[in-house]
Protein backbone atom coordinates (compact mmCIF):
# COMPACT_ATOMS: atom_id res chain seq x y z
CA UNK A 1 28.18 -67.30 4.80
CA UNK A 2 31.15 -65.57 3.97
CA UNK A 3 33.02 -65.73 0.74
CA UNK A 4 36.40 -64.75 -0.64
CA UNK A 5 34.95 -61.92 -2.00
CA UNK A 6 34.81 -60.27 1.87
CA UNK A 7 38.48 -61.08 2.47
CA UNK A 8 39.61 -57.63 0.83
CA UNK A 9 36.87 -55.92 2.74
CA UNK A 10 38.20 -57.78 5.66
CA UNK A 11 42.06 -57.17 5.22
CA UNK A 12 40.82 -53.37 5.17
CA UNK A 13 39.11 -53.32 8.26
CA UNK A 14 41.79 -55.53 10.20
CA UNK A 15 44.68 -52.50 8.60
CA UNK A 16 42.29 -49.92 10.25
CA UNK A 17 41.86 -51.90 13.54
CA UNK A 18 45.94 -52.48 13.86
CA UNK A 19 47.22 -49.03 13.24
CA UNK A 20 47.03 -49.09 8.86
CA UNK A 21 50.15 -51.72 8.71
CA UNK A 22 50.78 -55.14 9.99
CA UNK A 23 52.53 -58.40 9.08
CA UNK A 24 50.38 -60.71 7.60
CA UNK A 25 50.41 -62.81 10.96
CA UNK A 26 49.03 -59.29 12.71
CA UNK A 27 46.89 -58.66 9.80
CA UNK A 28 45.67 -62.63 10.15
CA UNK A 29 45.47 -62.82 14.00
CA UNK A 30 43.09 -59.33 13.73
CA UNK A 31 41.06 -60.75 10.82
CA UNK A 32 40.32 -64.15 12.80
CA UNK A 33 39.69 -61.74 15.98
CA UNK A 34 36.83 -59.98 14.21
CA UNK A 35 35.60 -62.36 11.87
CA UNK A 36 35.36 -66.31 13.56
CA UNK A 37 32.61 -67.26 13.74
CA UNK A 38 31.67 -65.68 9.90
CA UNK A 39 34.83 -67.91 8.85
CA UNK A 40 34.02 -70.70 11.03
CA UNK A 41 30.66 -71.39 8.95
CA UNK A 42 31.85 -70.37 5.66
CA UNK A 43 32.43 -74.37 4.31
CA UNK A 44 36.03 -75.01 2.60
CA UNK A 45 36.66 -71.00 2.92
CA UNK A 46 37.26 -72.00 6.41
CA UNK A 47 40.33 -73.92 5.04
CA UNK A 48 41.63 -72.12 2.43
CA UNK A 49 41.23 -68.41 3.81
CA UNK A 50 44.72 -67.69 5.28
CA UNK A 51 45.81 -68.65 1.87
CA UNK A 52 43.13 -66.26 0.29
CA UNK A 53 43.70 -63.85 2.04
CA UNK A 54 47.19 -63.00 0.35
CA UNK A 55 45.44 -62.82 -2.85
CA UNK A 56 42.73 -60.74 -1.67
CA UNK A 57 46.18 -58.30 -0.36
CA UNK A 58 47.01 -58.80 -3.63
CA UNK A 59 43.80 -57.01 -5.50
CA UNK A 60 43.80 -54.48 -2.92
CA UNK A 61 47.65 -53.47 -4.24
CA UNK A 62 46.83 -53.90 -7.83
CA UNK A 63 43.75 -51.57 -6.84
CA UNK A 64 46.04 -49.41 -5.03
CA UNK A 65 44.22 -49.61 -1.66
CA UNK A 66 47.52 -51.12 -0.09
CA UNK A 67 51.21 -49.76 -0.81
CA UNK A 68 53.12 -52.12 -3.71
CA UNK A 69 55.69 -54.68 -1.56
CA UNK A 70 58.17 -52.86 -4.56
CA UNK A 71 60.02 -56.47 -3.92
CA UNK A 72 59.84 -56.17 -0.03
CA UNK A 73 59.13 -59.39 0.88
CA UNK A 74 59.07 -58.56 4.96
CA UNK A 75 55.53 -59.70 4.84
CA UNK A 76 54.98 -56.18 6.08
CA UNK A 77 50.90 -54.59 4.22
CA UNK A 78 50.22 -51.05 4.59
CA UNK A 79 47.16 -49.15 3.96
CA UNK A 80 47.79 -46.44 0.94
């Protein structure tokens, strides 16, 4: 069952598969793409995750896996 500790994992691998930057809707649409069914059985992560999945964004720029938004609020996450 996945948990929201594979979103960041996730996010990574869905950057990789789109080119290294995406909206969040590319980033989401890739993420759902490669990771359904995994979502689909993960209980009330299957709710929640599009919401998680910012905050799991989030880590990765505080970990500086992902370039700092720097108050660009496009939406727009790029791999570092």
């Amino acid at each position: 069952m996945a948990t929201k500790a594979d979103l960041e994992e996730w996010v990574v691998e869905a950057l990789t598969n789109v080119g290294g930057s995406g909206s969040v809707v590319t980033v989401s649409k890739k993420l759902w793409e490669l990771h359904a069914h995994e979502l689909d059985v993960s209980g009330d992560l299957f709710f929640t995750w599009q919401y998680d999945v910012r905050w799991a964004a989030q880590k990765l720029r505080d970990r500086g896996v992902l370039v700092s938004l720097k108050g660009d609020r496009r939406g727009v996450w790029t791999l570092a």
